[in-house]
N, C-alpha and C. Protein backbone atom coordinates (compact mmCIF):
# COMPACT_ATOMS: atom_id res chain seq x y z
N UNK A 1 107.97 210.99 93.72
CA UNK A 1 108.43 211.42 95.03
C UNK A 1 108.52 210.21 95.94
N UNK A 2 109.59 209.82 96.73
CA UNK A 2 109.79 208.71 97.42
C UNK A 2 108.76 209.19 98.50
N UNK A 3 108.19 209.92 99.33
CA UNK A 3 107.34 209.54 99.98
C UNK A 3 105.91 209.62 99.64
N UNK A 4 105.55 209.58 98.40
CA UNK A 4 104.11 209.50 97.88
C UNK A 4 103.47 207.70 98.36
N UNK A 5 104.63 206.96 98.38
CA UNK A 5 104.12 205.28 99.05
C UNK A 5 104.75 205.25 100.45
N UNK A 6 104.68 206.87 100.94
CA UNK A 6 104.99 206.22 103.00
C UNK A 6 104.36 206.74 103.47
N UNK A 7 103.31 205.65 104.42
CA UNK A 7 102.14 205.42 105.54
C UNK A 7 102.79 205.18 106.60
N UNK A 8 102.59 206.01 107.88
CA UNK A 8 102.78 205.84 108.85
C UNK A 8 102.09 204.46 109.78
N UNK A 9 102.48 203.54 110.11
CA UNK A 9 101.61 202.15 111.00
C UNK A 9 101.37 202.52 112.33
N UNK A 10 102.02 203.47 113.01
CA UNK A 10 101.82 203.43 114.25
C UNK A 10 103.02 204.55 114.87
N UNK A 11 102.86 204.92 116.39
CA UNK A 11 104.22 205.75 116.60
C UNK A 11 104.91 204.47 118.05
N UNK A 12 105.93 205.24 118.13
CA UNK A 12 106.64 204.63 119.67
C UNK A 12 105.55 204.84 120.88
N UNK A 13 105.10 203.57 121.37
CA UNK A 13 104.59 203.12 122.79
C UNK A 13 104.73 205.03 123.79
N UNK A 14 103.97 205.00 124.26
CA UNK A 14 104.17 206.29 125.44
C UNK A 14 104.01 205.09 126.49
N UNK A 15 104.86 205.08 127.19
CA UNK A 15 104.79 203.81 128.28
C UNK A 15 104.82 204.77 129.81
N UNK A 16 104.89 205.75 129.83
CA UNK A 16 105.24 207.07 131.23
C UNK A 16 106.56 206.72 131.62
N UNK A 17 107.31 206.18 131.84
CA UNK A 17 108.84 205.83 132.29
C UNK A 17 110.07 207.05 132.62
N UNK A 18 109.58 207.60 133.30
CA UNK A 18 110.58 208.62 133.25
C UNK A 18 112.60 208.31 133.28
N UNK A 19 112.99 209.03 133.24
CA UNK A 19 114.40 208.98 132.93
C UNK A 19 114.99 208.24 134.43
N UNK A 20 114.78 208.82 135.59
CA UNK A 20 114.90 208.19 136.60
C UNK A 20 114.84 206.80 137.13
N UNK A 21 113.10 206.26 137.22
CA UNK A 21 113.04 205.60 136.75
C UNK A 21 113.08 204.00 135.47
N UNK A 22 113.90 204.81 134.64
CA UNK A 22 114.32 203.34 133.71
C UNK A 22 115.77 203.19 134.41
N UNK A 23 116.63 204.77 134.77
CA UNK A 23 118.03 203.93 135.76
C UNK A 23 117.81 203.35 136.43
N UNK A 24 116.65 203.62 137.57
CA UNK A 24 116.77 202.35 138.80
C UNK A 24 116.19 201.27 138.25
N UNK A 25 115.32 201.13 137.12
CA UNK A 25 114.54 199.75 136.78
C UNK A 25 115.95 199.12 136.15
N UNK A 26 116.66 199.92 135.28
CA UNK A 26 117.72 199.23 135.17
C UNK A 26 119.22 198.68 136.03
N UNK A 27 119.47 199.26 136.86
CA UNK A 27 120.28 199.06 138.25
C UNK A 27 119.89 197.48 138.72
N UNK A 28 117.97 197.94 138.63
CA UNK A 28 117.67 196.46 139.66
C UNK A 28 117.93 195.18 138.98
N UNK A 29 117.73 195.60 137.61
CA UNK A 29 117.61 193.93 136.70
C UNK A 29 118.74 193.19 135.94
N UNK A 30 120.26 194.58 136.09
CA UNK A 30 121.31 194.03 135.31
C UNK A 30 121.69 192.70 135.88
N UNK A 31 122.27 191.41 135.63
CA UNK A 31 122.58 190.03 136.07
C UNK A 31 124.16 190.47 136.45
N UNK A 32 125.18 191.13 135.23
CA UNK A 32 126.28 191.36 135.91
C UNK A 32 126.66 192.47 137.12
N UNK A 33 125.27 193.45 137.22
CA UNK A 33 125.56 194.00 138.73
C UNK A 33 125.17 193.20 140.20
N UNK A 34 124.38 192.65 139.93
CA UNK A 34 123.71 191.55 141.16
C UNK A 34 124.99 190.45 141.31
N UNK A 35 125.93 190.11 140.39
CA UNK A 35 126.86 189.04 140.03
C UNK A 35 128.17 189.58 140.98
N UNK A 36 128.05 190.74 140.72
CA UNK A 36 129.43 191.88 141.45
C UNK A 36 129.22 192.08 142.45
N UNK A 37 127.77 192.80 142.85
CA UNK A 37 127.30 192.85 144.11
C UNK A 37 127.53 190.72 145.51
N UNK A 38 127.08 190.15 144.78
CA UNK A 38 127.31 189.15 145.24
C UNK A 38 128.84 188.96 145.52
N UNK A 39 130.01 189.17 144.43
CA UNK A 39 131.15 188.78 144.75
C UNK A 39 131.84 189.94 146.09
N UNK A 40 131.24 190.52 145.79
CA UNK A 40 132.02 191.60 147.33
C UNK A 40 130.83 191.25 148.58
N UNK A 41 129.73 190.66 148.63
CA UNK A 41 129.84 190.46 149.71
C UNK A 41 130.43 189.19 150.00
N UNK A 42 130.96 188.26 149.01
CA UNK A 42 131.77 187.11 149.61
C UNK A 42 133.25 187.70 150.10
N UNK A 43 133.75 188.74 149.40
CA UNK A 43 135.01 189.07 149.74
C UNK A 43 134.97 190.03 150.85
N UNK A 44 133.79 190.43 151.57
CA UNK A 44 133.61 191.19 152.95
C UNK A 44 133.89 190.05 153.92
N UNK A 45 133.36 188.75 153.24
CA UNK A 45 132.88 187.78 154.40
C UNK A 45 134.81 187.52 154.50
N UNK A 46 135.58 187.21 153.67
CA UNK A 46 136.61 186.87 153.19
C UNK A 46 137.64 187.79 154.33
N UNK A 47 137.09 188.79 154.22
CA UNK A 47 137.79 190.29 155.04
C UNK A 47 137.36 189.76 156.73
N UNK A 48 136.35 189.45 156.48
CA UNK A 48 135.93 189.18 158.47
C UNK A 48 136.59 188.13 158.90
N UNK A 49 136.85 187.12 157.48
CA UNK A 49 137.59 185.50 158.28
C UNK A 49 139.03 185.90 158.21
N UNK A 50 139.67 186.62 157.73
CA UNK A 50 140.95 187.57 158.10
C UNK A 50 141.39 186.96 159.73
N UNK A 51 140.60 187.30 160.35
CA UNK A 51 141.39 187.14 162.04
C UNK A 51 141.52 185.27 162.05
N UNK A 52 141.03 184.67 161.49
CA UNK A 52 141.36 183.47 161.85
C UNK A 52 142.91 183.27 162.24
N UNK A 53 143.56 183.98 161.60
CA UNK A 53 144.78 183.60 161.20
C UNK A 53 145.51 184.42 162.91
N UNK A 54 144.78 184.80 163.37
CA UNK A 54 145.57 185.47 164.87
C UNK A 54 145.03 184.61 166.05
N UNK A 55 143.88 183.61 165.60
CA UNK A 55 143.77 182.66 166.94
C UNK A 55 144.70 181.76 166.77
N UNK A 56 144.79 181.31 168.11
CA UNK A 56 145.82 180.07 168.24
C UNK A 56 145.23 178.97 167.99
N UNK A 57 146.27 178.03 167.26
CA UNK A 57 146.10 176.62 166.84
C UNK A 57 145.58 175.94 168.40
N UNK A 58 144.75 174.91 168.48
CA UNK A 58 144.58 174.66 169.53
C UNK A 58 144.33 172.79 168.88
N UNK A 59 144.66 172.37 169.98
CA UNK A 59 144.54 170.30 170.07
C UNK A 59 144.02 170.10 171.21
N UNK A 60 143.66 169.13 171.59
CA UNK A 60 143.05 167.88 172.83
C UNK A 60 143.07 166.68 172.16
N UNK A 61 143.45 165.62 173.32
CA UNK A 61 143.71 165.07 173.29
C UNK A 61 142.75 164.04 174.40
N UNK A 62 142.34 162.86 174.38
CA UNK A 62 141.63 162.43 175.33
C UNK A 62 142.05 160.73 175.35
N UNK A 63 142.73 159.68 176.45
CA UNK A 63 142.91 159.02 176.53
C UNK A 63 141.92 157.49 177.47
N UNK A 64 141.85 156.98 177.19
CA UNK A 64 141.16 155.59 178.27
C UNK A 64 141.95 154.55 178.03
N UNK A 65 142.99 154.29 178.60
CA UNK A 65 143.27 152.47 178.41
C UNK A 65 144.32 153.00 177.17
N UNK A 66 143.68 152.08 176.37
CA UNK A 66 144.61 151.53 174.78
C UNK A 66 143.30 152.63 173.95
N UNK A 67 142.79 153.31 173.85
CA UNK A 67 141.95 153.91 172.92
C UNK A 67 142.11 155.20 173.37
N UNK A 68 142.84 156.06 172.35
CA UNK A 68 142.87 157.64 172.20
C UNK A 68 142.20 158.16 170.78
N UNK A 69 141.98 159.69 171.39
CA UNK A 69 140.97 160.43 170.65
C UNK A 69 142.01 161.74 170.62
N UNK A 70 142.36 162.25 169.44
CA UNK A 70 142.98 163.16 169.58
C UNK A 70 142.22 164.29 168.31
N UNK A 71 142.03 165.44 168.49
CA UNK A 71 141.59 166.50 168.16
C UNK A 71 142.36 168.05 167.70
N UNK A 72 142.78 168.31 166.37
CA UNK A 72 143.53 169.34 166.11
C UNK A 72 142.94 170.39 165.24
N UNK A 73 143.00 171.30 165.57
CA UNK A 73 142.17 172.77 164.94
C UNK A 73 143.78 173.21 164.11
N UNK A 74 143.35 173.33 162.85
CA UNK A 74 144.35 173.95 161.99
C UNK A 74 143.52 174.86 160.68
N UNK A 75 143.95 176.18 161.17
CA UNK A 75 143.61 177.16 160.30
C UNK A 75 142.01 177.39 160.70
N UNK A 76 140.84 176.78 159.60
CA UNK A 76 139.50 177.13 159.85
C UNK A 76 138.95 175.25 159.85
N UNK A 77 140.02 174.38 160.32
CA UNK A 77 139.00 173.17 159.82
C UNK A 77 139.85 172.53 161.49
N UNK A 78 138.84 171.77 161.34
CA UNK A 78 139.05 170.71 162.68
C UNK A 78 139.55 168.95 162.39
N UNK A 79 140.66 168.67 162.74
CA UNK A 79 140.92 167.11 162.59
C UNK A 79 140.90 166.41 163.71
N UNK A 80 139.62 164.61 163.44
CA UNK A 80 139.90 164.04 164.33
C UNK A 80 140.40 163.11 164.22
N UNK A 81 140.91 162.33 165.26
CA UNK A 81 141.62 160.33 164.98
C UNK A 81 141.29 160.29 165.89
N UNK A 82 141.08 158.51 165.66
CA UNK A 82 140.83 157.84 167.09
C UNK A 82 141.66 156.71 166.54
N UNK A 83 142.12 156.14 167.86
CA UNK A 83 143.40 154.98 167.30
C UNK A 83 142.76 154.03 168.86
N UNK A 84 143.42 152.77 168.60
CA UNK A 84 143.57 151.72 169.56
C UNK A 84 144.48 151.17 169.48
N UNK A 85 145.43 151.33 170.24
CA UNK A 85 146.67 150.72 170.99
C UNK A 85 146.92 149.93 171.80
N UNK A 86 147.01 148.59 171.34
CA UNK A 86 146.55 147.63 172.35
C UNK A 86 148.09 147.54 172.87
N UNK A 87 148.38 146.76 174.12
CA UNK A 87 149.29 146.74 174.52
C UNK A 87 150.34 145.73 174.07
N UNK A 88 151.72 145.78 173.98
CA UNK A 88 152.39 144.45 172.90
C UNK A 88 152.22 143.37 173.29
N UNK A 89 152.22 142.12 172.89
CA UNK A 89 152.21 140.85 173.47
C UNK A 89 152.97 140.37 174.64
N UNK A 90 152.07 140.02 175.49
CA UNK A 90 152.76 139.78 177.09
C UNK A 90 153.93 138.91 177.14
N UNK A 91 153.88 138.34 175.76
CA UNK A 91 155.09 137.41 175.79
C UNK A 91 156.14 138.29 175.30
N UNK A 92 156.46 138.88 174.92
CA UNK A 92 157.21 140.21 174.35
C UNK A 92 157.36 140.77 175.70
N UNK A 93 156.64 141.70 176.20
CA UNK A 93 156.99 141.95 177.47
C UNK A 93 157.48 141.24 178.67
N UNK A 94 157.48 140.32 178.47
CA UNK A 94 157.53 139.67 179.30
C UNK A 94 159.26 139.48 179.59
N UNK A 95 159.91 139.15 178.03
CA UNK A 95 161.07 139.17 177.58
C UNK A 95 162.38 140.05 178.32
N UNK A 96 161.61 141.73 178.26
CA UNK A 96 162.01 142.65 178.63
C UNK A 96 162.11 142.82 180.31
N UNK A 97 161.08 142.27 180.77
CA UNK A 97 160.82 142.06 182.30
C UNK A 97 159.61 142.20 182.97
N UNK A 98 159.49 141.91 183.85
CA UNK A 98 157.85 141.73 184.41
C UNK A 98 157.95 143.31 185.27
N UNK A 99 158.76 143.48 185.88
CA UNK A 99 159.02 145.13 186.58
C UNK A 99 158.46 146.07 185.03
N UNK A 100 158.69 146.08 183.79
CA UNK A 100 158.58 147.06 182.49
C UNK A 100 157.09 146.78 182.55
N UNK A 101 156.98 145.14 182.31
CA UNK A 101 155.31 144.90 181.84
C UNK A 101 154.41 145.62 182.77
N UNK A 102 154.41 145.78 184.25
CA UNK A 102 153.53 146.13 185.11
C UNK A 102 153.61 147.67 185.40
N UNK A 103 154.73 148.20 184.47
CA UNK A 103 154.64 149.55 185.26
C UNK A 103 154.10 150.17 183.61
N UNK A 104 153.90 149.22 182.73
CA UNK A 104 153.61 149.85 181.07
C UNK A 104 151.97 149.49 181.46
N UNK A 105 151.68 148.74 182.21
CA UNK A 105 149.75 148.66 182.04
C UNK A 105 149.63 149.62 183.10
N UNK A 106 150.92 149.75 184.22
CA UNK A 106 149.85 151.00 185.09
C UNK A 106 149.67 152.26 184.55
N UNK A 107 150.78 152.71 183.45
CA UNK A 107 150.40 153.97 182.50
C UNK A 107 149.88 153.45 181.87
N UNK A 108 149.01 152.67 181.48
CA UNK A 108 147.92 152.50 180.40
C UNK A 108 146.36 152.95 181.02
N UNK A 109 146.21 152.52 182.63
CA UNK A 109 145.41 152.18 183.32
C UNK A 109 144.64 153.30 183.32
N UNK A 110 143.47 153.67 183.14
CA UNK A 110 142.66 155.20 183.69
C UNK A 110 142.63 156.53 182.10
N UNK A 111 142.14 157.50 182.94
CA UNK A 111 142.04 158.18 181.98
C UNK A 111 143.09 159.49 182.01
N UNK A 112 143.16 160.35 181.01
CA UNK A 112 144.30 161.06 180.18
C UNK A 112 143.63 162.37 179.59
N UNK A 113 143.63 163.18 179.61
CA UNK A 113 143.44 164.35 178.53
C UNK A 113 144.51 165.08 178.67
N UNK A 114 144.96 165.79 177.45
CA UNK A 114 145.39 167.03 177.58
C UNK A 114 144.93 167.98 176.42
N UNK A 115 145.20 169.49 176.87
CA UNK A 115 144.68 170.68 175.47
C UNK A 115 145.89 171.38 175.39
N UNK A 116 146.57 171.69 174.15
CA UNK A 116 147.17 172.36 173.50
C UNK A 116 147.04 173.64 173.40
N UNK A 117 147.24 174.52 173.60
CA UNK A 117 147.26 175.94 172.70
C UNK A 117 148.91 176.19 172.22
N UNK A 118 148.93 176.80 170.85
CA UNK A 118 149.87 176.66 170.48
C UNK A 118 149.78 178.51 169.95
N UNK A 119 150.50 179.33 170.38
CA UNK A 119 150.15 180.67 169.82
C UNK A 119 151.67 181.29 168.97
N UNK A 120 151.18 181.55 168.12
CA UNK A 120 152.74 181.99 166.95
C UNK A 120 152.71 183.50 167.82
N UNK A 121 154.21 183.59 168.11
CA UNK A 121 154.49 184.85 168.44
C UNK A 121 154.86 185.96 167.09
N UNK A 122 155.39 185.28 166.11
CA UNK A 122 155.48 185.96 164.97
C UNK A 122 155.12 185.46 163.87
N UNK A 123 154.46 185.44 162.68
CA UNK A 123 154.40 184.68 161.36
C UNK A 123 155.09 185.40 160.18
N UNK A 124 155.62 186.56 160.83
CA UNK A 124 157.03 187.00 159.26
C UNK A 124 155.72 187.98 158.23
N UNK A 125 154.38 188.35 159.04
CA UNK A 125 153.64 189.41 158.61
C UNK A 125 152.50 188.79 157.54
N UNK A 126 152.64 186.93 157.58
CA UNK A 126 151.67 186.50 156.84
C UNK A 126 150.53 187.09 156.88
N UNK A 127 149.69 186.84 158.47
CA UNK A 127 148.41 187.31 158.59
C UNK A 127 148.21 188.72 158.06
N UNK A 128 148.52 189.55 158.69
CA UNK A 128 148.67 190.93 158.00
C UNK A 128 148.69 191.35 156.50
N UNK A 129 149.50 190.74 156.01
CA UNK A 129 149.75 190.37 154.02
C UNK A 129 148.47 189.74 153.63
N UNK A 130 147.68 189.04 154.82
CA UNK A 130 146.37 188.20 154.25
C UNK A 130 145.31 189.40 154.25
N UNK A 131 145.15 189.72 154.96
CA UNK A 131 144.03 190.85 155.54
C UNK A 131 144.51 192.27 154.77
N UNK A 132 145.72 192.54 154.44
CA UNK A 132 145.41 193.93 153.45
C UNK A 132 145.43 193.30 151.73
N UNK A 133 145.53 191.91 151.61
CA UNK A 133 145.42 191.53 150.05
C UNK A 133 143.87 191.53 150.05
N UNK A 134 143.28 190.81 151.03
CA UNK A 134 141.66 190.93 151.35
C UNK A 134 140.89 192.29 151.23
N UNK A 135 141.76 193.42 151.70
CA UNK A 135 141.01 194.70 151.76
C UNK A 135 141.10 195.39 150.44
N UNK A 136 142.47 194.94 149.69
CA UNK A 136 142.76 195.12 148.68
C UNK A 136 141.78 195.08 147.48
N UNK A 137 141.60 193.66 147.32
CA UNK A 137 140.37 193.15 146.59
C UNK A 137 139.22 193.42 146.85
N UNK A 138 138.62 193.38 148.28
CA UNK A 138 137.57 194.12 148.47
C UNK A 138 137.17 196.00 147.95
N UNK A 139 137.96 196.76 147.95
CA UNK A 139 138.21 197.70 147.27
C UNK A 139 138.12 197.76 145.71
N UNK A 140 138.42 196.96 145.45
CA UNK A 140 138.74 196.63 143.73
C UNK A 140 137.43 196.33 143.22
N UNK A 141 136.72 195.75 144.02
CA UNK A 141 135.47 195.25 143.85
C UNK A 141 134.20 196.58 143.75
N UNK A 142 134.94 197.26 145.30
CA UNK A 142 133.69 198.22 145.41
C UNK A 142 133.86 199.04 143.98
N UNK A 143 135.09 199.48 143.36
CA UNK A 143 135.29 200.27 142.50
C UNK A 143 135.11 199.93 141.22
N UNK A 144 134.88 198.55 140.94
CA UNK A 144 134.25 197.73 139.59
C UNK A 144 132.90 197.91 140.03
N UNK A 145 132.34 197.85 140.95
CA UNK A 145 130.42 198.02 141.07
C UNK A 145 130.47 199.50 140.43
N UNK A 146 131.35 200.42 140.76
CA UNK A 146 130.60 201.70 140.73
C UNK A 146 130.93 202.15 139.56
N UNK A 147 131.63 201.83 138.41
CA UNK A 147 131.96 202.00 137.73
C UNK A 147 131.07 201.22 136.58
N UNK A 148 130.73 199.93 137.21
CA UNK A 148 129.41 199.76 136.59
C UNK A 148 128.24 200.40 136.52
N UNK A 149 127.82 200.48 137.79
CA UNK A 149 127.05 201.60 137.84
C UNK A 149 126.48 202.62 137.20
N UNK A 150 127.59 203.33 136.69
CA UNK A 150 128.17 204.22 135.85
C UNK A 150 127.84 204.01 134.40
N UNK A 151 128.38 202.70 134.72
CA UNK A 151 128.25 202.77 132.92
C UNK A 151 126.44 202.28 132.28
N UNK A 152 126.03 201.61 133.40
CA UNK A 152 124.34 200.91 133.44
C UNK A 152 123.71 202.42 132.99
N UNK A 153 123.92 203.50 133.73
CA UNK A 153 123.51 204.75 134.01
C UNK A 153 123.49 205.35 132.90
N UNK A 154 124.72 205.05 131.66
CA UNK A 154 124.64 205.86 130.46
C UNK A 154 124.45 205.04 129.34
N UNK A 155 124.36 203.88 129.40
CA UNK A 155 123.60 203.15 128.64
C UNK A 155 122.13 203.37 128.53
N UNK A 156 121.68 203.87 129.40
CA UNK A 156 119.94 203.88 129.86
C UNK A 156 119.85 205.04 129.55
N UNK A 157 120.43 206.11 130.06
CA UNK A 157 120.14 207.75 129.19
C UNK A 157 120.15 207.94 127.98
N UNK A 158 121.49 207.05 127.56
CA UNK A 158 121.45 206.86 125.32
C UNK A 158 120.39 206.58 124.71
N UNK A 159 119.79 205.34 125.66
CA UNK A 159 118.65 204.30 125.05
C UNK A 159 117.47 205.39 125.33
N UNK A 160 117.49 206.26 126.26
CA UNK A 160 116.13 206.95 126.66
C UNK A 160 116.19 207.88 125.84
N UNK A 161 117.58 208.63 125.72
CA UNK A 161 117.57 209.95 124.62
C UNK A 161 117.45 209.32 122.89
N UNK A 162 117.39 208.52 123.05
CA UNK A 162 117.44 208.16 121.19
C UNK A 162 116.09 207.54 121.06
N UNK A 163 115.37 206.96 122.45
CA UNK A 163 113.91 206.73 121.92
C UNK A 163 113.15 207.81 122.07
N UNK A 164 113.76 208.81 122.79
CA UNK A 164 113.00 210.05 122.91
C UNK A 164 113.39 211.05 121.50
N UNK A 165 114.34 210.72 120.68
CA UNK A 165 114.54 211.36 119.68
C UNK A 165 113.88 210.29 118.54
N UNK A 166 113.68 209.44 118.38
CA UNK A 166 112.88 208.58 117.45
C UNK A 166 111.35 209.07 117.72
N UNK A 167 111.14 209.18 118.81
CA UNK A 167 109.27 210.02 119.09
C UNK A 167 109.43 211.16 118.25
N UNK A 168 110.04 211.75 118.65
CA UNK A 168 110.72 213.12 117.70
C UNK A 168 110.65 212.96 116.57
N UNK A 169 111.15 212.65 116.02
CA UNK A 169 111.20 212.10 114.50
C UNK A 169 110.43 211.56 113.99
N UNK A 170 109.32 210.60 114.60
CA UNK A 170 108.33 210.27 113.90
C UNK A 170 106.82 211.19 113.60
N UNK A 171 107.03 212.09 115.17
CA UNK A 171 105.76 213.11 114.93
C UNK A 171 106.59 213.93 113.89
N UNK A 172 107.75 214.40 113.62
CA UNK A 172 107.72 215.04 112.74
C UNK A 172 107.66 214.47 110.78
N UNK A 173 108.22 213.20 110.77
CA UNK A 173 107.80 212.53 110.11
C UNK A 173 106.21 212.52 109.38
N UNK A 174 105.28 212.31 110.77
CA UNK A 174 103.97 212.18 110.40
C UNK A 174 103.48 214.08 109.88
N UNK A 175 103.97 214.94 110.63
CA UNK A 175 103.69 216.09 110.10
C UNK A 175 104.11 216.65 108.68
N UNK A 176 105.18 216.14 108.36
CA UNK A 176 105.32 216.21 106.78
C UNK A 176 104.47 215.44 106.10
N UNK A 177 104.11 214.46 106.19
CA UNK A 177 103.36 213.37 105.12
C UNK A 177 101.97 213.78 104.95
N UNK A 178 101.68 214.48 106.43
CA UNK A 178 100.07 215.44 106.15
C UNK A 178 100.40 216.61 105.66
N UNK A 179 101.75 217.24 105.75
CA UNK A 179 101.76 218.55 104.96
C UNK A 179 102.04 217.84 103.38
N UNK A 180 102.55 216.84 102.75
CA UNK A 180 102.59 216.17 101.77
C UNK A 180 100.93 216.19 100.94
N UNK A 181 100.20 215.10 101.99
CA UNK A 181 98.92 214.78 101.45
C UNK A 181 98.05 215.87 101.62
N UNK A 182 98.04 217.09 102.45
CA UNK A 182 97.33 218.32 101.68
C UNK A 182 97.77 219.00 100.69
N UNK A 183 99.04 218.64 100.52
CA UNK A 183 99.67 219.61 99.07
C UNK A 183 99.20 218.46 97.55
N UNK A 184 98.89 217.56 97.82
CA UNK A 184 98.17 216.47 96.93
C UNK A 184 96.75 216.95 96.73
């Protein structure tokens, strides 16, 4: 008889874990739901920087003498230069006339600013096309979490119903082998 040499070693762990419990223990510890969860809140953040695209471009500009500072906001980043412009050689000017030379250092003389705002009255629906491709994906996202979700959820009920059917099977296992070894 093939089971006259089978000894039971031990049964499956009783660990208390209820069914509930191993979903949320499993929810908390998957790496690719925390991975998903992370990518939609970058693509929320993605959804909020959306309005950039409706402020106006804005510049300044700041002058002294022969040394300007000029300042341009484009999109989400800021550019600066600074230049020195010295004035051309007086002998050069000089060429041209002394009336040019003296009235080119008195616009040089003192200080200068100006600020820019530059506001697009139309962009042909870019911004708009930006912000529903953004909501787009953000959506896509929420519906890949939950669908994970989903699937974390029945992975963990399989694994719970088949170790709960292996308990099964082994007490009944062990109950034959003692109905075996009293019929011995």
């Amino acid at each position: 008889d093939p089971l006259s040499n089978v000894r039971l070693a031990g049964g499956v762990p009783d660990d208390n874990l209820t069914l509930e419990s191993a979903v949320s223990l499993a929810l908390a510890n998957r790496l690719e739901l925390q991975d998903l969860m992370g990518q939609i809140r970058r693509q929320e953040r993605l959804v909020d920087e959306t309005f950039w695209g409706r402020i106006p471009e804005l510049s300044a500009s700041l002058r002294y003498r022969d040394v300007h500072l000029f300042l341009q906001q484009r999109e989400r980043t800021w550019d600066a230069t600074a230049t020195y412009d010295p004035a051309l050689l007086e002998r050069e000017l000089r060429s041209i006339g002394a009336d040019a030379f003296d009235r080119m250092r008195a616009e040089r003389g003192g200080w200068e600013a100006q600020l820019n705002f530059n506001l697009s009255l139309f962009d042909g629906g870019k911004t708009e096309g930006q912000k529903e491709a953004a909501h787009a994906e953000f959506s896509q996202l929420q519906l890949e979490l939950i669908a994970l979700q989903k699937q974390i959820q029945v992975e963990v009920r399989r694994a719970y119903l088949e170790v709960a059917n292996a308990k099964e099977r082994t007490e009944i296992e062990q109950k034959r082998v003692q109905i075996f070894e009293q019929r011995l």
